[in-house]
PDB file of N, CA and C in Angstrom:
ATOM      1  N   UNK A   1       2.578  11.560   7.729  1.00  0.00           N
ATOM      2  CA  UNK A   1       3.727  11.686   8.600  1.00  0.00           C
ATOM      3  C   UNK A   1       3.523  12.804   9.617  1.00  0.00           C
ATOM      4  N   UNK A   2       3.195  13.836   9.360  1.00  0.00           N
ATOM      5  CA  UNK A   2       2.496  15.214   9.887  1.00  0.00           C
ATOM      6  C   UNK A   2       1.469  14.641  11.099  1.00  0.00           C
ATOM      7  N   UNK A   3       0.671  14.111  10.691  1.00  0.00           N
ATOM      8  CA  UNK A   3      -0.393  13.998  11.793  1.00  0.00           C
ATOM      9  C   UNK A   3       0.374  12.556  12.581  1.00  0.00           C
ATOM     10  N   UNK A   4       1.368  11.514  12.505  1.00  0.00           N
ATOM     11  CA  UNK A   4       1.882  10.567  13.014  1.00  0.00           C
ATOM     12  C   UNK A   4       2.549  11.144  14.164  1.00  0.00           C
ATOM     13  N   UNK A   5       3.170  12.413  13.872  1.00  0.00           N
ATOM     14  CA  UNK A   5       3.860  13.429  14.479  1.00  0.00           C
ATOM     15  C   UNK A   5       3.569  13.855  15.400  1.00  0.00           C
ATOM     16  N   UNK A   6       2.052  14.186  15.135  1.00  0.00           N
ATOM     17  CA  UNK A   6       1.302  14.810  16.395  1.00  0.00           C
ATOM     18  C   UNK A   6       0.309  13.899  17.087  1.00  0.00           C
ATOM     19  N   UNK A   7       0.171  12.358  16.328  1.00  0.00           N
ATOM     20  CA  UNK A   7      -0.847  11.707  17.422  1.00  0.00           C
ATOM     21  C   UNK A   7      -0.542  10.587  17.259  1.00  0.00           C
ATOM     22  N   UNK A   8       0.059  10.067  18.129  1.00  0.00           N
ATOM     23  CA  UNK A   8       0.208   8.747  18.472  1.00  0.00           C
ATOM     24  C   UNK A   8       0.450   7.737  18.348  1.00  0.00           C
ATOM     25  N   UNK A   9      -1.053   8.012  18.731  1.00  0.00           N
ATOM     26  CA  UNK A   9      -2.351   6.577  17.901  1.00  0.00           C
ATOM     27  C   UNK A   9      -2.164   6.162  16.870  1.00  0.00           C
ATOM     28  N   UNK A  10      -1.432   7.103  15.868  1.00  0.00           N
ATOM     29  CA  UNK A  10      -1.690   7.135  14.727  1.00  0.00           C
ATOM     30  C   UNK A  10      -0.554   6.411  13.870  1.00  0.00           C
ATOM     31  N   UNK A  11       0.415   6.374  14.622  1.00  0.00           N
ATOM     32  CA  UNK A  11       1.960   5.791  14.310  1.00  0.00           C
ATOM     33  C   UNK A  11       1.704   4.459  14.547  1.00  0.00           C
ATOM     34  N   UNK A  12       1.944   3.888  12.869  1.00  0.00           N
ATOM     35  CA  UNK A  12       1.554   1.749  13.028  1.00  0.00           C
ATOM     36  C   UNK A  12       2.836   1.820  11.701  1.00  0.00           C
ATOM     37  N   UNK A  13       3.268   0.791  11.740  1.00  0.00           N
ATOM     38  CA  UNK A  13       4.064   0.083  10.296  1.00  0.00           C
ATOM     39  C   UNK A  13       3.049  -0.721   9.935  1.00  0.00           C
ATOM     40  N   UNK A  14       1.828  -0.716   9.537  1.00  0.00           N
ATOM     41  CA  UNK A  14       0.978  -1.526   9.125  1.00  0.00           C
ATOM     42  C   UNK A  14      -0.028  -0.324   8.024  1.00  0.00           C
ATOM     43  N   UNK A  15       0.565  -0.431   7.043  1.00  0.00           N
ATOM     44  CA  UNK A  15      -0.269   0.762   6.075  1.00  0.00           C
ATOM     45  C   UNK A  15      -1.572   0.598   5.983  1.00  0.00           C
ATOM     46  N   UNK A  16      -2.358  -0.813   6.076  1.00  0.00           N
ATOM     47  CA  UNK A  16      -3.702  -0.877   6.286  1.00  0.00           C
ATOM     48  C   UNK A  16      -4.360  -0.268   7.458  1.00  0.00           C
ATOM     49  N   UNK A  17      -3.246  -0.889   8.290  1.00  0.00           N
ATOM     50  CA  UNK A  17      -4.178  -0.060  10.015  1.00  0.00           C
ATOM     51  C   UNK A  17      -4.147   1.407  10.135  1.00  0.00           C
ATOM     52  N   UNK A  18      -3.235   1.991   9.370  1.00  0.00           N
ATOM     53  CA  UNK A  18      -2.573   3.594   9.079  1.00  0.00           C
ATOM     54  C   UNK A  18      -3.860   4.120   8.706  1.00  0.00           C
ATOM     55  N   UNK A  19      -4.077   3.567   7.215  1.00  0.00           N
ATOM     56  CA  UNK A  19      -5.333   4.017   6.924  1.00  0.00           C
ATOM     57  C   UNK A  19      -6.484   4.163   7.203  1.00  0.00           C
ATOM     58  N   UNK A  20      -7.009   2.679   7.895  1.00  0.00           N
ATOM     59  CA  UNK A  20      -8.358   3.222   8.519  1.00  0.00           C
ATOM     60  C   UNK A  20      -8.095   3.953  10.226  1.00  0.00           C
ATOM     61  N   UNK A  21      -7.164   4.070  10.534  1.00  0.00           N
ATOM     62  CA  UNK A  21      -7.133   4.588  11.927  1.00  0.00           C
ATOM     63  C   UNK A  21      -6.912   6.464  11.397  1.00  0.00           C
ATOM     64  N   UNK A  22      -6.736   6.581  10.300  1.00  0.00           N
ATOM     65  CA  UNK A  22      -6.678   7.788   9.513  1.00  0.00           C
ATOM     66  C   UNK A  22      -8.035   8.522   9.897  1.00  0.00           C
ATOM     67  N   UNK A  23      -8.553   7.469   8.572  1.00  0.00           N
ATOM     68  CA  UNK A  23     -10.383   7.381   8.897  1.00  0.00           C
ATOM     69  C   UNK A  23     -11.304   7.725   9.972  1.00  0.00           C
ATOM     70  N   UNK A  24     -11.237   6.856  10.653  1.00  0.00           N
ATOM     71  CA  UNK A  24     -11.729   6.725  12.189  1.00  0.00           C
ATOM     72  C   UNK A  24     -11.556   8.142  12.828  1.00  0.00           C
ATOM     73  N   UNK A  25      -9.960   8.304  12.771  1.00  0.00           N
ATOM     74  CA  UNK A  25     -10.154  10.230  13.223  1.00  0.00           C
ATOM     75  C   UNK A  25     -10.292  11.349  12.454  1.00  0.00           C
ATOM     76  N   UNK A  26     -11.032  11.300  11.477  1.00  0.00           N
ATOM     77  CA  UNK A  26     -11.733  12.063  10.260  1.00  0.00           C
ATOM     78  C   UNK A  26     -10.357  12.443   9.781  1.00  0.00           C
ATOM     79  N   UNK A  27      -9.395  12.446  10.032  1.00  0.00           N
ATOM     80  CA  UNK A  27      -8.466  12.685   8.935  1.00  0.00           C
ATOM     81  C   UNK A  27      -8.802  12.375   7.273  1.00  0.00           C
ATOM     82  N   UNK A  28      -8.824  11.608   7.231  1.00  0.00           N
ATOM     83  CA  UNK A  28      -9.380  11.097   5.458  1.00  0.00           C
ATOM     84  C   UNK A  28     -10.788  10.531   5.779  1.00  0.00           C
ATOM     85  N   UNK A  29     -11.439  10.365   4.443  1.00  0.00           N
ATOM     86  CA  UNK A  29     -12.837  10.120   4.176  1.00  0.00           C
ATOM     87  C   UNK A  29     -12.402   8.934   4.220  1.00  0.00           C
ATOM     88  N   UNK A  30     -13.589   7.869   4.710  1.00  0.00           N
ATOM     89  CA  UNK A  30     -13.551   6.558   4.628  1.00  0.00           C
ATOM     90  C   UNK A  30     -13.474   5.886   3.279  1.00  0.00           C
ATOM     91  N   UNK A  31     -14.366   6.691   2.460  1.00  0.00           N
ATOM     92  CA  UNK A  31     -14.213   6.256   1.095  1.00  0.00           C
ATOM     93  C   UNK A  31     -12.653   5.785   0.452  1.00  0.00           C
ATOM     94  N   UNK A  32     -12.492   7.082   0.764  1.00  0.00           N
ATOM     95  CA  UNK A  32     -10.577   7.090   0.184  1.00  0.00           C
ATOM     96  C   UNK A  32      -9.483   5.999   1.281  1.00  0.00           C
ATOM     97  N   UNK A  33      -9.964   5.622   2.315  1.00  0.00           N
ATOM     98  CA  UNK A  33      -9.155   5.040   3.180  1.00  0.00           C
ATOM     99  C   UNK A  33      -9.334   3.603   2.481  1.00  0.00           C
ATOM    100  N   UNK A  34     -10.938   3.164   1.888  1.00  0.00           N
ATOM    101  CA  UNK A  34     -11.386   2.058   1.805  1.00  0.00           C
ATOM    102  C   UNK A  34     -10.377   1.525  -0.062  1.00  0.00           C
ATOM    103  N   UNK A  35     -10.569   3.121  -0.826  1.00  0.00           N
ATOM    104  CA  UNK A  35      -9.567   2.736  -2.110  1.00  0.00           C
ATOM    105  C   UNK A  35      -8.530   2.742  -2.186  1.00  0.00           C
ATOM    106  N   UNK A  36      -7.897   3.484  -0.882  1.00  0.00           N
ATOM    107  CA  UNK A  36      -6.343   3.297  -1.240  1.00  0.00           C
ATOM    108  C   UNK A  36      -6.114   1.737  -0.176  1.00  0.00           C
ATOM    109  N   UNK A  37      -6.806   1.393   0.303  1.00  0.00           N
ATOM    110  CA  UNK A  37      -6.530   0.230   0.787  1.00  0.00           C
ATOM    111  C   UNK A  37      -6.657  -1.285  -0.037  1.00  0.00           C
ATOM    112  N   UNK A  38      -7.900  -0.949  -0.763  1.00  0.00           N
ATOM    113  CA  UNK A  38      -8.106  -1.629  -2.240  1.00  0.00           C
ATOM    114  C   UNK A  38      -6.309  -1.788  -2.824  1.00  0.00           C
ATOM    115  N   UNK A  39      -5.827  -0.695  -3.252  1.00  0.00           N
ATOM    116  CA  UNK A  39      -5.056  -0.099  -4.582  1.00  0.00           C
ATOM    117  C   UNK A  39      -3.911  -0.718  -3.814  1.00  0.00           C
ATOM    118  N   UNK A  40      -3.611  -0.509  -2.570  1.00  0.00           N
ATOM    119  CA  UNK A  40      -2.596  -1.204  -1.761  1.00  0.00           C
ATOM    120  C   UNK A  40      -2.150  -2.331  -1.563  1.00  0.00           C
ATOM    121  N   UNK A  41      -3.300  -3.279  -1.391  1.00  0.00           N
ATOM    122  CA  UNK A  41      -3.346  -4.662  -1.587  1.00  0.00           C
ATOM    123  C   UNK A  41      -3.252  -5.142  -3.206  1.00  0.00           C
ATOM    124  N   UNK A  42      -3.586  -4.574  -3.905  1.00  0.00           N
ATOM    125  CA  UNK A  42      -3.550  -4.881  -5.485  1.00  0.00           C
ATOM    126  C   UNK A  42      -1.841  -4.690  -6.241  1.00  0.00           C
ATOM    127  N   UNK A  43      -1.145  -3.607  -5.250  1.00  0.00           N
ATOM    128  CA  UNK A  43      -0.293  -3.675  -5.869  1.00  0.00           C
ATOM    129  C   UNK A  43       0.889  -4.389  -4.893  1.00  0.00           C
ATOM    130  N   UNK A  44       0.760  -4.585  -3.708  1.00  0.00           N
ATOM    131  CA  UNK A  44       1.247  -6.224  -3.252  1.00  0.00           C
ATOM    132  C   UNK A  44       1.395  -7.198  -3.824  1.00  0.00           C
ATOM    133  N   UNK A  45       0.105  -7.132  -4.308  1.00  0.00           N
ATOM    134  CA  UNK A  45      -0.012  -8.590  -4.711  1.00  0.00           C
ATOM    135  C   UNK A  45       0.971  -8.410  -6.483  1.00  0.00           C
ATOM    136  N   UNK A  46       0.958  -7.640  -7.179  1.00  0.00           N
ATOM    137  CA  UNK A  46       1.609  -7.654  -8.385  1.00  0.00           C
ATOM    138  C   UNK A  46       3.092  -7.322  -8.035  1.00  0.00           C
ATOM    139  N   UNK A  47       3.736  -7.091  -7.023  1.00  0.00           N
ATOM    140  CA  UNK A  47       4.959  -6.538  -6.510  1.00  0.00           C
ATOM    141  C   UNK A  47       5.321  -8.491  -6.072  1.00  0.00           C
ATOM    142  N   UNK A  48       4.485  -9.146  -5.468  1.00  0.00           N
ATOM    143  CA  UNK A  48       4.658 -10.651  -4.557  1.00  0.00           C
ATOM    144  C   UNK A  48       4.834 -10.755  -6.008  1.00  0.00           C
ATOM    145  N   UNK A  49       4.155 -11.034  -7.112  1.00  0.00           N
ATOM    146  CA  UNK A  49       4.236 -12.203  -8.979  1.00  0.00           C
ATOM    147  C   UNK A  49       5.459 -11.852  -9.289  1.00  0.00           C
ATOM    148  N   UNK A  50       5.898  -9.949  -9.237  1.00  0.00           N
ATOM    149  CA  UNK A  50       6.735 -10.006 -10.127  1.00  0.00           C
ATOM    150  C   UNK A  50       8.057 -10.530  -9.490  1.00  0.00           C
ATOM    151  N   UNK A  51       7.854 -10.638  -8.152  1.00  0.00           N
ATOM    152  CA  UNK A  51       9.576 -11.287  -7.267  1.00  0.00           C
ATOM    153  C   UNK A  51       9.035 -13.031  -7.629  1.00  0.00           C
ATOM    154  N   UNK A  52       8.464 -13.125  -7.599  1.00  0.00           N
ATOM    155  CA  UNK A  52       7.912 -15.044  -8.202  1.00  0.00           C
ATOM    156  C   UNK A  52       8.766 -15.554  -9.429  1.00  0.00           C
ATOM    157  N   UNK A  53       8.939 -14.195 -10.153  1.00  0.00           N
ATOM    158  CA  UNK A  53       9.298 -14.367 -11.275  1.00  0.00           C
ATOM    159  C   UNK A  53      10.594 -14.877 -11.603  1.00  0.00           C
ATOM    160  N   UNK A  54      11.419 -13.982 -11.259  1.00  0.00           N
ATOM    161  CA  UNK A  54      13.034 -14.583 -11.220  1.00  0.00           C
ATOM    162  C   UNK A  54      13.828 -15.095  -9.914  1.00  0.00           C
ATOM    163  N   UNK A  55      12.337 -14.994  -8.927  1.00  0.00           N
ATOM    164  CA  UNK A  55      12.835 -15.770  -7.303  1.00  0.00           C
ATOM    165  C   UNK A  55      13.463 -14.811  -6.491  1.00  0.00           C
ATOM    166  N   UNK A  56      13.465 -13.378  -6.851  1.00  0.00           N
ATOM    167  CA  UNK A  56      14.689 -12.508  -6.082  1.00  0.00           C
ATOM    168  C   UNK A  56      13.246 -11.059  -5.808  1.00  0.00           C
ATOM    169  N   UNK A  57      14.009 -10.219  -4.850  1.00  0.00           N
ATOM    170  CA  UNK A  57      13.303  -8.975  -4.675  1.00  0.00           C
ATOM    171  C   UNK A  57      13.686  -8.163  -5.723  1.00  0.00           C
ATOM    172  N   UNK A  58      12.541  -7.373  -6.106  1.00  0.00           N
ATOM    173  CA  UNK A  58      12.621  -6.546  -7.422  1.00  0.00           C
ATOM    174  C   UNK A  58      11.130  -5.781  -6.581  1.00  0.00           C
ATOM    175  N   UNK A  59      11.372  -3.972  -7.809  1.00  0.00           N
ATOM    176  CA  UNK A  59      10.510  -3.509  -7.803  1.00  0.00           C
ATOM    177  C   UNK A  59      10.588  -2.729  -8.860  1.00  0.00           C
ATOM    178  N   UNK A  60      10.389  -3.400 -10.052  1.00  0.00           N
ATOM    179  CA  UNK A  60      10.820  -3.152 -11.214  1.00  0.00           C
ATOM    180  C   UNK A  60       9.948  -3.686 -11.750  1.00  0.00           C
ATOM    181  N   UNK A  61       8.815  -2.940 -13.202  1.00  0.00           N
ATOM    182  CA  UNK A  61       8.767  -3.700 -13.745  1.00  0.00           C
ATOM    183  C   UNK A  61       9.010  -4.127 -15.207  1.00  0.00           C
ATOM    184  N   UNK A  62       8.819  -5.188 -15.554  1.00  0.00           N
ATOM    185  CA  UNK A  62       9.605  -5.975 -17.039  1.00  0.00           C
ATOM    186  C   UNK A  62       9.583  -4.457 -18.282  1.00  0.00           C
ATOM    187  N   UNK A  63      10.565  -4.176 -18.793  1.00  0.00           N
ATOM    188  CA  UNK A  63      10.132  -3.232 -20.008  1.00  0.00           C
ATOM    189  C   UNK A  63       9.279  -3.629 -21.043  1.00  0.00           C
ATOM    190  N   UNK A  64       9.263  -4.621 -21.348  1.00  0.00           N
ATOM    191  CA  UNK A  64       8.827  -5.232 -22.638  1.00  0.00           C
ATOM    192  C   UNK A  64       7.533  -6.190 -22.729  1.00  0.00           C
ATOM    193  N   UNK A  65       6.521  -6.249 -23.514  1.00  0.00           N
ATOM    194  CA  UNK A  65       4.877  -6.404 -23.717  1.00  0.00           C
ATOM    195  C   UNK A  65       4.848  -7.844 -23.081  1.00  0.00           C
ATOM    196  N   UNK A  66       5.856  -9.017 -23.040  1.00  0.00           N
ATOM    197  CA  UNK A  66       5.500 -10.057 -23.589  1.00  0.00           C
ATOM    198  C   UNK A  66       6.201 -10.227 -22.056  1.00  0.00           C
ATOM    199  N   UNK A  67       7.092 -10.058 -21.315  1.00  0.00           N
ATOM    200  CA  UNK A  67       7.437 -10.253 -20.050  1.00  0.00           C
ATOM    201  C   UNK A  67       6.204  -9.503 -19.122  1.00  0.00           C
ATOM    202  N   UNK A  68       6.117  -8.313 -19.383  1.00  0.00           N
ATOM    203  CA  UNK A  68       4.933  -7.665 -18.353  1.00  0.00           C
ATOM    204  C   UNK A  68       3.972  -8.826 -18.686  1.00  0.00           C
ATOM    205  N   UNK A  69       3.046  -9.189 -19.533  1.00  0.00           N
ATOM    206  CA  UNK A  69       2.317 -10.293 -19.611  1.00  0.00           C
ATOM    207  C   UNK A  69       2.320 -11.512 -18.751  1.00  0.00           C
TER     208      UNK A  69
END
């Protein structure tokens, strides 16, 4: 938010483009731009199953062994 503040460029609603445009201006190591972009998409995608689930937005997940399953 700090550096969005001060550059620009740098201000996207697109957390993927956030990150590597992070990158690109040595702000963060590419490495870390490349895993939290990994970790980002991974938990999309388990945030998209668990609204699949009862058809509604949630960001919650199930308490119990056999629903998280």
């Amino acid at each position: 938010l700090i550096w969005g503040g001060r550059k620009k460029e740098l201000r996207s609603k697109k957390t993927v483009l956030t990150l590597q445009l992070l990158a690109e201006h040595g702000l963060i190591e590419q490495d870390l731009a490349t895993r939290l972009t990994y970790h980002y998409w991974k938990l999309r995608h388990l945030e998209h199953r668990l609204q699949m689930v009862e058809d509604q937005q949630t960001h919650t997940f199930p308490d119990d062994d056999q629903a998280l399953e």
